[in-house]
N, C-alpha and C. Protein backbone atom coordinates (compact mmCIF):
# COMPACT_ATOMS: atom_id res chain seq x y z
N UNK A 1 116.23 179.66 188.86
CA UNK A 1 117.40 180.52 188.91
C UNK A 1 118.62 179.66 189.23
N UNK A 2 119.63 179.76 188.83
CA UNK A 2 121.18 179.00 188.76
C UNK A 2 121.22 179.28 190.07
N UNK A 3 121.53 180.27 190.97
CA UNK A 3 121.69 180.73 192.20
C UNK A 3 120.87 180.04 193.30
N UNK A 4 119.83 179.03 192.93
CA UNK A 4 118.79 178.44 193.77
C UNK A 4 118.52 177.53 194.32
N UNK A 5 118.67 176.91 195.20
CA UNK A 5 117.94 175.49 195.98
C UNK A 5 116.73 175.45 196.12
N UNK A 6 116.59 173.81 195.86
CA UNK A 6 115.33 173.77 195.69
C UNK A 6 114.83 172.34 197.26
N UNK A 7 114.31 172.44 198.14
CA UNK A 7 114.11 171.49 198.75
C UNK A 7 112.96 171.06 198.92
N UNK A 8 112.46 169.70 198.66
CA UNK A 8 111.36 169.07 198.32
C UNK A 8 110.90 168.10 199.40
N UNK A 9 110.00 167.88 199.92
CA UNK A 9 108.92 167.00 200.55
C UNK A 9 107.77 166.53 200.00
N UNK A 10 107.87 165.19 199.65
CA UNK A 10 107.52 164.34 199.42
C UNK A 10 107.59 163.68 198.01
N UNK A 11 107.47 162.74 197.59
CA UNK A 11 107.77 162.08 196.56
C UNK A 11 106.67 162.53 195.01
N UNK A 12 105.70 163.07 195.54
CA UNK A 12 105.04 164.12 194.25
C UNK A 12 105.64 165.34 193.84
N UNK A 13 106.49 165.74 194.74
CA UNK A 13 107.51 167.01 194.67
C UNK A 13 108.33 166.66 193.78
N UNK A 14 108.73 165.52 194.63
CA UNK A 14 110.07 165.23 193.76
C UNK A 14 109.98 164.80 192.16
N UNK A 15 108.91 163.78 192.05
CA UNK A 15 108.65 163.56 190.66
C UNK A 15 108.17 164.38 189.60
N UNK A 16 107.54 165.40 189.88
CA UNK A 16 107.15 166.55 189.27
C UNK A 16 108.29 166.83 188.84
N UNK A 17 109.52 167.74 190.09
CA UNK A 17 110.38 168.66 189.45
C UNK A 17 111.37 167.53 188.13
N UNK A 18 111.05 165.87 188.90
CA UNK A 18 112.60 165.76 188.07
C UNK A 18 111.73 165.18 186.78
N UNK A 19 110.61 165.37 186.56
CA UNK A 19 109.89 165.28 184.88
C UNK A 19 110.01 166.59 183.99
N UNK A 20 110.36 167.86 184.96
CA UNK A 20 110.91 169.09 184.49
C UNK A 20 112.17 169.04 184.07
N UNK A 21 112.73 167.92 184.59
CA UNK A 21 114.37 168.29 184.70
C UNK A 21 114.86 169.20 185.32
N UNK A 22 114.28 169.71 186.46
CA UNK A 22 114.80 170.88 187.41
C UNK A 22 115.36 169.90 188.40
N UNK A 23 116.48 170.19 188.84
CA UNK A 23 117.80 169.65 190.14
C UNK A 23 117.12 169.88 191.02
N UNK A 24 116.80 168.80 192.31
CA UNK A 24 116.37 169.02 193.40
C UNK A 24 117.76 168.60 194.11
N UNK A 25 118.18 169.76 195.65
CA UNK A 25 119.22 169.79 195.94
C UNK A 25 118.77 169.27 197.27
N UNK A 26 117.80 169.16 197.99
CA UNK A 26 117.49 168.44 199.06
C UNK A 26 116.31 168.14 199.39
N UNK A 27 115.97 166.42 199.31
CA UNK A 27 114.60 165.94 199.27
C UNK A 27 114.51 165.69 200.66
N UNK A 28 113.51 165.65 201.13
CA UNK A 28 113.01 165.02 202.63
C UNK A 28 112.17 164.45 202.76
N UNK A 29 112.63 162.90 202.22
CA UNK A 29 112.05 161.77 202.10
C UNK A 29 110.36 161.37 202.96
N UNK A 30 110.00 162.68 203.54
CA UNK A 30 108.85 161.96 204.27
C UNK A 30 107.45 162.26 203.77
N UNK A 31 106.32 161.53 203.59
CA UNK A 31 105.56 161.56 202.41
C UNK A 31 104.44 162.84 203.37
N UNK A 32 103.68 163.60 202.68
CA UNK A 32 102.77 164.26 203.21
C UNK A 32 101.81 163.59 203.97
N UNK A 33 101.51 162.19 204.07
CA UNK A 33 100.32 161.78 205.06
C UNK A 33 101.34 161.61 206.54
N UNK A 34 101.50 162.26 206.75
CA UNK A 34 101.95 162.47 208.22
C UNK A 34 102.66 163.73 208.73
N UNK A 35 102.33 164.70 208.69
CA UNK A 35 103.25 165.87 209.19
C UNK A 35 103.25 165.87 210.14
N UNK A 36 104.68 166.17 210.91
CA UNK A 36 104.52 166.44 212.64
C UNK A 36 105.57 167.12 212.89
N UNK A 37 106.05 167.71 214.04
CA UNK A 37 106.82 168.86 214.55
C UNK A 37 108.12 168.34 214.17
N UNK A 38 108.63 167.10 214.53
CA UNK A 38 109.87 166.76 214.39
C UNK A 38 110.43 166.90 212.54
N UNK A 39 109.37 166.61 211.99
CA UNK A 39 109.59 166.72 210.38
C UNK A 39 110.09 168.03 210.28
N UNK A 40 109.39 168.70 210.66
CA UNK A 40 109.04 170.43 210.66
C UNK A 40 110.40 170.93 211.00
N UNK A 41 110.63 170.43 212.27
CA UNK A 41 112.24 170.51 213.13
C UNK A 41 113.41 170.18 211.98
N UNK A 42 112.96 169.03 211.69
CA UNK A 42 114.41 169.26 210.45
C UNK A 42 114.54 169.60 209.72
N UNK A 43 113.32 170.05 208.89
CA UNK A 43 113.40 170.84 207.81
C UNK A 43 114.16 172.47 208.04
N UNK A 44 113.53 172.62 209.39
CA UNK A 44 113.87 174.38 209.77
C UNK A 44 115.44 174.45 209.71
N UNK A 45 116.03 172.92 210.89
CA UNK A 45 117.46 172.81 211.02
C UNK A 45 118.28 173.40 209.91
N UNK A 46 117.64 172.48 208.87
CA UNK A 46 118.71 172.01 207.60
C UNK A 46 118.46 174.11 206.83
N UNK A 47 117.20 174.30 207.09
CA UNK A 47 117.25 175.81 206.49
C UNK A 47 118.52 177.04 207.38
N UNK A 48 118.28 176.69 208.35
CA UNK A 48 118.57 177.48 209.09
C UNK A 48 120.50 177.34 209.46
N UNK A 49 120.05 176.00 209.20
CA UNK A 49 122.15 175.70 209.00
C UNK A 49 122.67 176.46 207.89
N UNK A 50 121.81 176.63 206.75
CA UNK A 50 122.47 176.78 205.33
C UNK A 50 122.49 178.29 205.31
N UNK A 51 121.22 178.87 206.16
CA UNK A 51 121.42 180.35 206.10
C UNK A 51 122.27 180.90 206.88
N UNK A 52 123.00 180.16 207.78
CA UNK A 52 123.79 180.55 208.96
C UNK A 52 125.14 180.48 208.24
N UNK A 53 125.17 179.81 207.60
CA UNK A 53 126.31 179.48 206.75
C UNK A 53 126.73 180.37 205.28
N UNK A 54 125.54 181.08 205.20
CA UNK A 54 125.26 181.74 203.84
C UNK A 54 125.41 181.39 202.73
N UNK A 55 124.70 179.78 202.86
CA UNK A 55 124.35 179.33 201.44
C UNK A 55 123.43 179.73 201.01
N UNK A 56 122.21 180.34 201.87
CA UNK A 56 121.19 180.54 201.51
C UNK A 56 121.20 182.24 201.87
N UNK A 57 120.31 182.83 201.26
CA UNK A 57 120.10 184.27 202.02
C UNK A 57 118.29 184.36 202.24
N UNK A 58 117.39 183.65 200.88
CA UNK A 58 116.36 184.00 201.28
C UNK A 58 115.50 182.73 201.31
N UNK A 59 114.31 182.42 201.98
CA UNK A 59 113.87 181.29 201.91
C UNK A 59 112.38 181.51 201.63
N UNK A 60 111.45 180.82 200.14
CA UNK A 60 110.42 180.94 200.11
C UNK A 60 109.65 179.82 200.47
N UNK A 61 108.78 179.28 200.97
CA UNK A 61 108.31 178.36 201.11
C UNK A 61 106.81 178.04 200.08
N UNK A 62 106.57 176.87 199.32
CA UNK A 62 105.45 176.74 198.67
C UNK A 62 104.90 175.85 198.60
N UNK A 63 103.44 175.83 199.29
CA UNK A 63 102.41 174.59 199.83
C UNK A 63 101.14 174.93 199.05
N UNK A 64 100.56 174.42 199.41
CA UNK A 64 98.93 174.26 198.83
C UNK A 64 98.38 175.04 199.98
N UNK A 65 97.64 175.83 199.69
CA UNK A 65 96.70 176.66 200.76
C UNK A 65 95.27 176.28 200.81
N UNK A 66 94.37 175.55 201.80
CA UNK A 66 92.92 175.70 201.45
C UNK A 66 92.40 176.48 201.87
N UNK A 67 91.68 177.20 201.04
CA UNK A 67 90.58 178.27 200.69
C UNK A 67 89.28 177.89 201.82
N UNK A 68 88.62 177.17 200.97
CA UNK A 68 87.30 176.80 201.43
C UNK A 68 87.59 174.79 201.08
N UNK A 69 86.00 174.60 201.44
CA UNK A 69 86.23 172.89 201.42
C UNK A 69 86.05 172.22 200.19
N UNK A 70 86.07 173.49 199.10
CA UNK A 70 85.99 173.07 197.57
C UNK A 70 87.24 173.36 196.66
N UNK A 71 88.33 174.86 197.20
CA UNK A 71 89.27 174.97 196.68
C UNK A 71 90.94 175.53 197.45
N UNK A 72 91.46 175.19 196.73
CA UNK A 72 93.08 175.33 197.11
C UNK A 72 93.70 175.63 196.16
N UNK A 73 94.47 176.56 196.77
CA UNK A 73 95.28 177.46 195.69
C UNK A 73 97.29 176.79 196.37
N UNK A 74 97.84 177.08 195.35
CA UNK A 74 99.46 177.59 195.56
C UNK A 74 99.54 178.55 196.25
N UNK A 75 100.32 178.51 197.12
CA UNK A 75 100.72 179.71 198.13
C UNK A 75 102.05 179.87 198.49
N UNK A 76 102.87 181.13 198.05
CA UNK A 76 104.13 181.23 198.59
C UNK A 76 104.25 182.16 199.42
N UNK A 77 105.28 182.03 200.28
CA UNK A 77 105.27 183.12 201.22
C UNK A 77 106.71 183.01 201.63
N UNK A 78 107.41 184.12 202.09
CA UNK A 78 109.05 184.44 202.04
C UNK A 78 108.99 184.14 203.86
N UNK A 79 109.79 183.39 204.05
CA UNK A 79 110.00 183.45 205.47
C UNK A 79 111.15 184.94 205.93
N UNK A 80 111.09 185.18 206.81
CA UNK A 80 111.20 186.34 207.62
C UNK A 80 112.71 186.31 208.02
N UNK A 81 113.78 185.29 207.21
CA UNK A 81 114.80 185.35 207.69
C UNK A 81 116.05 186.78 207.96
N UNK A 82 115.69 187.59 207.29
CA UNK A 82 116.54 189.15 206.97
C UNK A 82 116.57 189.50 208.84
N UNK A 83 117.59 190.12 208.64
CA UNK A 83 117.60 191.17 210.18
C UNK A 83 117.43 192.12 210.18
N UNK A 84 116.70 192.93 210.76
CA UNK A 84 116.02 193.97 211.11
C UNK A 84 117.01 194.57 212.03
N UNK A 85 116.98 195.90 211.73
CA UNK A 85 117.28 197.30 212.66
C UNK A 85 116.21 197.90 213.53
N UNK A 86 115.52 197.48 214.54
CA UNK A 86 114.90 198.77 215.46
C UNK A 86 115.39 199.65 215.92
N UNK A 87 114.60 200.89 215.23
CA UNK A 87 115.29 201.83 216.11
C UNK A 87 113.87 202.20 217.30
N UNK A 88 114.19 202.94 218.12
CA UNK A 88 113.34 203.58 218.80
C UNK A 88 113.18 205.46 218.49
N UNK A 89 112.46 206.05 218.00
CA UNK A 89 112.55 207.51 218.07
C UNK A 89 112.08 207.84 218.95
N UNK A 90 112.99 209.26 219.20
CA UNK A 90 112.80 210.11 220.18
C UNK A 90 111.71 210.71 219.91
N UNK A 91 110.73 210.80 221.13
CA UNK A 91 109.59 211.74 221.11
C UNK A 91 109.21 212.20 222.33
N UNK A 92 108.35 212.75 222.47
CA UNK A 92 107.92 213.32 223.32
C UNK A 92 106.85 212.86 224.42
N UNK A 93 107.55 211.46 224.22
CA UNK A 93 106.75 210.05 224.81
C UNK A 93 107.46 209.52 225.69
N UNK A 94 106.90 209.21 226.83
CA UNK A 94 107.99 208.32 227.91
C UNK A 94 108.08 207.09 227.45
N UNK A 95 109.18 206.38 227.45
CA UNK A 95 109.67 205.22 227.04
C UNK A 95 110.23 204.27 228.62
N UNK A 96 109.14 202.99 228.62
CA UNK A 96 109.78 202.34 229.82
C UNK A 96 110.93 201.66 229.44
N UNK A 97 111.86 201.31 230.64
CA UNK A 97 113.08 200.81 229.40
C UNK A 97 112.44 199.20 229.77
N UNK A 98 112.93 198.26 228.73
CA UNK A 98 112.50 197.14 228.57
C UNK A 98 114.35 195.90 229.32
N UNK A 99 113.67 195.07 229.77
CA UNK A 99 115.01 194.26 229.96
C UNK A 99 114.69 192.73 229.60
N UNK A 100 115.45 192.53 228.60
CA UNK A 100 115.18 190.91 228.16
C UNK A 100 116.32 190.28 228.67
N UNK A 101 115.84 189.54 229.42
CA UNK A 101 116.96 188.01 230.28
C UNK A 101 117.06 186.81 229.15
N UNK A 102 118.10 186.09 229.12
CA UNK A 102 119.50 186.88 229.52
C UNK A 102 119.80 187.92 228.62
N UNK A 103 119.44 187.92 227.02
CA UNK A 103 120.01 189.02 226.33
C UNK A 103 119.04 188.68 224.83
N UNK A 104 118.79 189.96 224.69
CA UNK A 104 118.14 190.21 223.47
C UNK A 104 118.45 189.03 222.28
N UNK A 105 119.34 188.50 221.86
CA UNK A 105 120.07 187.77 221.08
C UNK A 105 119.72 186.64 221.50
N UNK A 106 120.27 185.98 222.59
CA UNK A 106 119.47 185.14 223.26
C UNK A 106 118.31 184.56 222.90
N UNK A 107 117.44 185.14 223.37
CA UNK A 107 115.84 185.01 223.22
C UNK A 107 115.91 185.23 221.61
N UNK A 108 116.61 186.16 220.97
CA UNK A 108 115.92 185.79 219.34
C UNK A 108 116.55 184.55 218.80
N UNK A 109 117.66 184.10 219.29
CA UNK A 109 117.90 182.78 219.32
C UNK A 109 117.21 181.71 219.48
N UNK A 110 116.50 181.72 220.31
CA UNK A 110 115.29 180.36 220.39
C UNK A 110 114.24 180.53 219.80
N UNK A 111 113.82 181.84 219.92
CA UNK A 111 112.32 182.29 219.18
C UNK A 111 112.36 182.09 217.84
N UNK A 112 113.29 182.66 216.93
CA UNK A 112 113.17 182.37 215.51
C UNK A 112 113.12 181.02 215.07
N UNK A 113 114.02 180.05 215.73
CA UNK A 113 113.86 178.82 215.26
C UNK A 113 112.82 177.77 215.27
N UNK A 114 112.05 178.49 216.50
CA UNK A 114 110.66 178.08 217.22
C UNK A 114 109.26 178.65 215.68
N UNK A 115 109.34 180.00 215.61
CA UNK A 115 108.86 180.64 214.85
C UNK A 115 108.87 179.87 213.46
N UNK A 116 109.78 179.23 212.88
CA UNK A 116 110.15 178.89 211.35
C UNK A 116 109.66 177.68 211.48
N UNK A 117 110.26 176.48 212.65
CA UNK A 117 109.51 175.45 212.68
C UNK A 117 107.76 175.43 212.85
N UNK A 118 107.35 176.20 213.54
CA UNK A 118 105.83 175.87 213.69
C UNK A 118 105.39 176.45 212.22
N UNK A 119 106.06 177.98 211.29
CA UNK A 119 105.40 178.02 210.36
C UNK A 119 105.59 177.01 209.71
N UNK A 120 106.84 176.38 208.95
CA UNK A 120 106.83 175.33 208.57
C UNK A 120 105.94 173.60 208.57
N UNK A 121 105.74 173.70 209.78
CA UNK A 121 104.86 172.79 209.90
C UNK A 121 103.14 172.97 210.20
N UNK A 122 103.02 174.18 210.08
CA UNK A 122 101.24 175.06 209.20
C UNK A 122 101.71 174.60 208.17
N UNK A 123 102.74 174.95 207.07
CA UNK A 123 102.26 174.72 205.82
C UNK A 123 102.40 172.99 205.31
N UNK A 124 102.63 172.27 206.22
CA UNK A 124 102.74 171.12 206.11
C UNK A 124 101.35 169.75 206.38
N UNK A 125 100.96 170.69 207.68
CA UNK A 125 99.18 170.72 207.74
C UNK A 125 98.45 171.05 206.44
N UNK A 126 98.51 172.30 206.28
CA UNK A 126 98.02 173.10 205.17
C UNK A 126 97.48 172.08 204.26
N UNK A 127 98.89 171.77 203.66
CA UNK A 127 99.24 170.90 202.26
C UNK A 127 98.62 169.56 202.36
N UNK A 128 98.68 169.02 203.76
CA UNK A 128 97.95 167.59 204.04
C UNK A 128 96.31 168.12 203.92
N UNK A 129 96.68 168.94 204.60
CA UNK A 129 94.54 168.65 205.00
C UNK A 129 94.23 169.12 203.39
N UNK A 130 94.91 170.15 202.95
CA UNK A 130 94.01 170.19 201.19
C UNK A 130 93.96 169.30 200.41
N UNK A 131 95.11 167.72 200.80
CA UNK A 131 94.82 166.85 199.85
C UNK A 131 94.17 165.78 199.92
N UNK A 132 93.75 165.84 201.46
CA UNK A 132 92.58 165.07 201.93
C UNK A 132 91.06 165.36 201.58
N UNK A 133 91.30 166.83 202.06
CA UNK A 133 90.03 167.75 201.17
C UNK A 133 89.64 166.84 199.91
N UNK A 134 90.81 167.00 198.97
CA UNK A 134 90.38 166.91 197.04
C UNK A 134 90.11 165.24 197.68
N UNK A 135 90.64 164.60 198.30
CA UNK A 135 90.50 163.12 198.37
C UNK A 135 88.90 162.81 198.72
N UNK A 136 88.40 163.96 199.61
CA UNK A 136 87.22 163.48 200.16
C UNK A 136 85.76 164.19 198.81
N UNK A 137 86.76 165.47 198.46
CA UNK A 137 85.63 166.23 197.23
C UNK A 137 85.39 164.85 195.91
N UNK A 138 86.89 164.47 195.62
CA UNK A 138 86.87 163.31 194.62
C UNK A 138 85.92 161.90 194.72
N UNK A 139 86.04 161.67 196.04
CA UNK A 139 85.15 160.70 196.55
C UNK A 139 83.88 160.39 196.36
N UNK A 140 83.29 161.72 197.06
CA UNK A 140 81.67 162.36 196.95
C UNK A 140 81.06 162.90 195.47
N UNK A 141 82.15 163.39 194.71
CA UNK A 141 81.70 163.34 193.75
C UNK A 141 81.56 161.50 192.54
N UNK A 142 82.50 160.84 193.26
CA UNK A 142 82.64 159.40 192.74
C UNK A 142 81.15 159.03 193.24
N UNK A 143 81.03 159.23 194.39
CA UNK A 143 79.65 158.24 195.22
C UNK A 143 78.51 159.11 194.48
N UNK A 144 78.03 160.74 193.96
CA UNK A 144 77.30 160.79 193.57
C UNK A 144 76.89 160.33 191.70
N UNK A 145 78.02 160.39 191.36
CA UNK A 145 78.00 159.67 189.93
C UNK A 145 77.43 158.32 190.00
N UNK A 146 77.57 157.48 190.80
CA UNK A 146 77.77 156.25 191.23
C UNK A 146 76.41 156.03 191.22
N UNK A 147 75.87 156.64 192.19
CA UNK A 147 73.86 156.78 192.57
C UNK A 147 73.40 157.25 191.32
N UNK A 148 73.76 158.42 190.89
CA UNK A 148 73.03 158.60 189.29
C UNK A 148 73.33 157.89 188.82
N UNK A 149 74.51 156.19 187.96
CA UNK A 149 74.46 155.80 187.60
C UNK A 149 73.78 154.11 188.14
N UNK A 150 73.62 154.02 188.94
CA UNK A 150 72.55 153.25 189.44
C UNK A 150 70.58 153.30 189.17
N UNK A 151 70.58 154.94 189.78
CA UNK A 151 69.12 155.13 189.45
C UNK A 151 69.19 155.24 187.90
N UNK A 152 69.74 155.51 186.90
CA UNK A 152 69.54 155.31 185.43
C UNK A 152 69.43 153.99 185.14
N UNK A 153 70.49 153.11 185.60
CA UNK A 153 70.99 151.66 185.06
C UNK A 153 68.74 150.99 185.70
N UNK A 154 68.76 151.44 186.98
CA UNK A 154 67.37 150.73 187.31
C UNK A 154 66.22 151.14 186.60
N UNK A 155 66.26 152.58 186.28
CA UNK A 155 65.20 152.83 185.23
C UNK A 155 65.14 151.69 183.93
N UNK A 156 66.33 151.67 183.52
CA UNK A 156 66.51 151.22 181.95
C UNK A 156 66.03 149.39 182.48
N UNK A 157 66.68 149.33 183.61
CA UNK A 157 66.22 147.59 183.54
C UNK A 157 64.83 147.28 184.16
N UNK A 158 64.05 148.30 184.78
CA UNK A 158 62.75 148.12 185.08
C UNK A 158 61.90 148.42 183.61
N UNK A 159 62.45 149.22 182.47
CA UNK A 159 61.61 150.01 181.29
C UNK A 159 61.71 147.91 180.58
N UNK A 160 63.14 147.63 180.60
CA UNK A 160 63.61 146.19 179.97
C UNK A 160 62.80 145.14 180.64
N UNK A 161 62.51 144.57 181.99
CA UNK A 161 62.12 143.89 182.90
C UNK A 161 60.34 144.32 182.00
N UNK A 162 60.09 145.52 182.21
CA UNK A 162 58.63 145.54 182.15
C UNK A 162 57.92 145.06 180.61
N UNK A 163 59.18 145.24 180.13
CA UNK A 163 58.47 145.22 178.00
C UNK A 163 58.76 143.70 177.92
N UNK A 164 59.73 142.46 178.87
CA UNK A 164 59.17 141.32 178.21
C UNK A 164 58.27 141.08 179.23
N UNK A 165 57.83 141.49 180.05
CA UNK A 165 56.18 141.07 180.70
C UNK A 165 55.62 141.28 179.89
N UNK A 166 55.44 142.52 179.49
CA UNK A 166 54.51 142.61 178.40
C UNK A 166 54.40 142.15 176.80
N UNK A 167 55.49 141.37 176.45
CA UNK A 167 56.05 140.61 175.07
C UNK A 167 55.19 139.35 175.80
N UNK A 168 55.40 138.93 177.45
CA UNK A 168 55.15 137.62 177.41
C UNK A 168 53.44 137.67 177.60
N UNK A 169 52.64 138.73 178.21
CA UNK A 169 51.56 139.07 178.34
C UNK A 169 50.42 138.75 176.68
N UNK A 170 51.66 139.82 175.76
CA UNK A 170 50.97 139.56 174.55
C UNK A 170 50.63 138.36 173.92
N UNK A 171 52.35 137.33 174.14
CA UNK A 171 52.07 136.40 173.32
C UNK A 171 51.21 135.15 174.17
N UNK A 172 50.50 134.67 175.32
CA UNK A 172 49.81 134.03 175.87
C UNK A 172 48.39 135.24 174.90
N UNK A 173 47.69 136.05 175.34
CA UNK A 173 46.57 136.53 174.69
C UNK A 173 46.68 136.14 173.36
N UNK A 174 47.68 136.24 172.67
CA UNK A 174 47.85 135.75 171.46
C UNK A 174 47.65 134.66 171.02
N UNK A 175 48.48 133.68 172.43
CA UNK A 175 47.75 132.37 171.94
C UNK A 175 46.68 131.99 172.26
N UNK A 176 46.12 132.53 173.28
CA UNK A 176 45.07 132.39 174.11
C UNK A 176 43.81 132.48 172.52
N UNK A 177 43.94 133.45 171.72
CA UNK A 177 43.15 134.50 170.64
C UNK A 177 43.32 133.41 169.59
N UNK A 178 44.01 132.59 169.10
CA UNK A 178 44.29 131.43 168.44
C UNK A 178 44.08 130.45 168.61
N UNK A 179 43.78 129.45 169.99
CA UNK A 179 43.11 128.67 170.24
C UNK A 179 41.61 129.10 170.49
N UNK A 180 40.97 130.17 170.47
CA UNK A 180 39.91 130.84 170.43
C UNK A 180 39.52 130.49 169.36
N UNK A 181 39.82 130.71 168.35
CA UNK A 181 39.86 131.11 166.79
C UNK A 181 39.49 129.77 166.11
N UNK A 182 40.29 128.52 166.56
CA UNK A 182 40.26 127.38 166.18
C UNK A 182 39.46 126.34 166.61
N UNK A 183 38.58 127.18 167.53
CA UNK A 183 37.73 126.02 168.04
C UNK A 183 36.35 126.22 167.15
């Protein structure tokens, strides 16, 4: 969409979109084998500046999700930036009144930013551990090819090994059967 930013982590991100020719408007140069809070922290910053600013209004985020220890899917999910109206209705229910120190605003002040960074950095886990996953599925499937192609390769050179024993078996009886012959 023309209307869209696109911000990318890590350098497979980036090369993908720009073999699309899609504009990446902010890369964050740090490669997926290392995610950690502070990454997480700036990524949220830089979101959270732009929505404060209303460059942005909605933010989707999209990582690799693992499933199980065989598959991983794409996963998007809309972060929760919109503001909400609570109301409370009147009922026929006692309501304790609630008091948040210092002030409602306040506290959603630290909490949301707290909230976006840790999701942010799940899906940053996420995305690492599934590509360690395929690294370790790719592997095991390398090492079992590897053994089947070993126990074949030893069949074929024990079937090879055994037929000139037996080429060399023949031709001694052979000669053995010829100096027999000639005496």
């Amino acid at each position: 969409h023309p209307d869209s930013e696109l911000y990318v982590v890590g350098q497979v991100g980036r090369h993908y979109f720009a073999r699309k020719n899609v504009p990446v408007d902010i890369h964050f140069q740090y490669t997926a084998q290392n995610p950690s809070l502070h990454r997480a922290r700036v990524i949220a910053d830089k979101m959270l500046e732009n929505y404060e600013s209303s460059k942005i209004d909605e933010v989707y985020i999209i990582y690799t999700k693992m499933i199980n220890s065989v598959t991983a899917e794409p996963e998007m999910i809309q972060l929760p930036f919109r503001k909400m109206d609570f109301k409370i209705s009147q009922a026929d229910v006692y309501h304790e009144e609630i008091i948040i120190e210092p002030s409602p605003r306040a506290v959603m002040d630290r909490i949301v930013p707290n909230y976006i960074t840790g999701f942010i950095y799940g899906a940053l886990v996420e995305s690492f551990c599934s590509e360690q996953n395929s690294r370790m599925m790719a592997m095991d499937s390398a090492t079992r090819s590897a053994k089947d192609m070993l126990a074949d390769l030893s069949i074929k050179y024990n079937r090879a090994r055994q037929a000139a024993i037996t080429q060399e078996i023949t031709e001694v009886v052979g000669g053995a059967k010829a100096l027999q012959n000639k005496k």
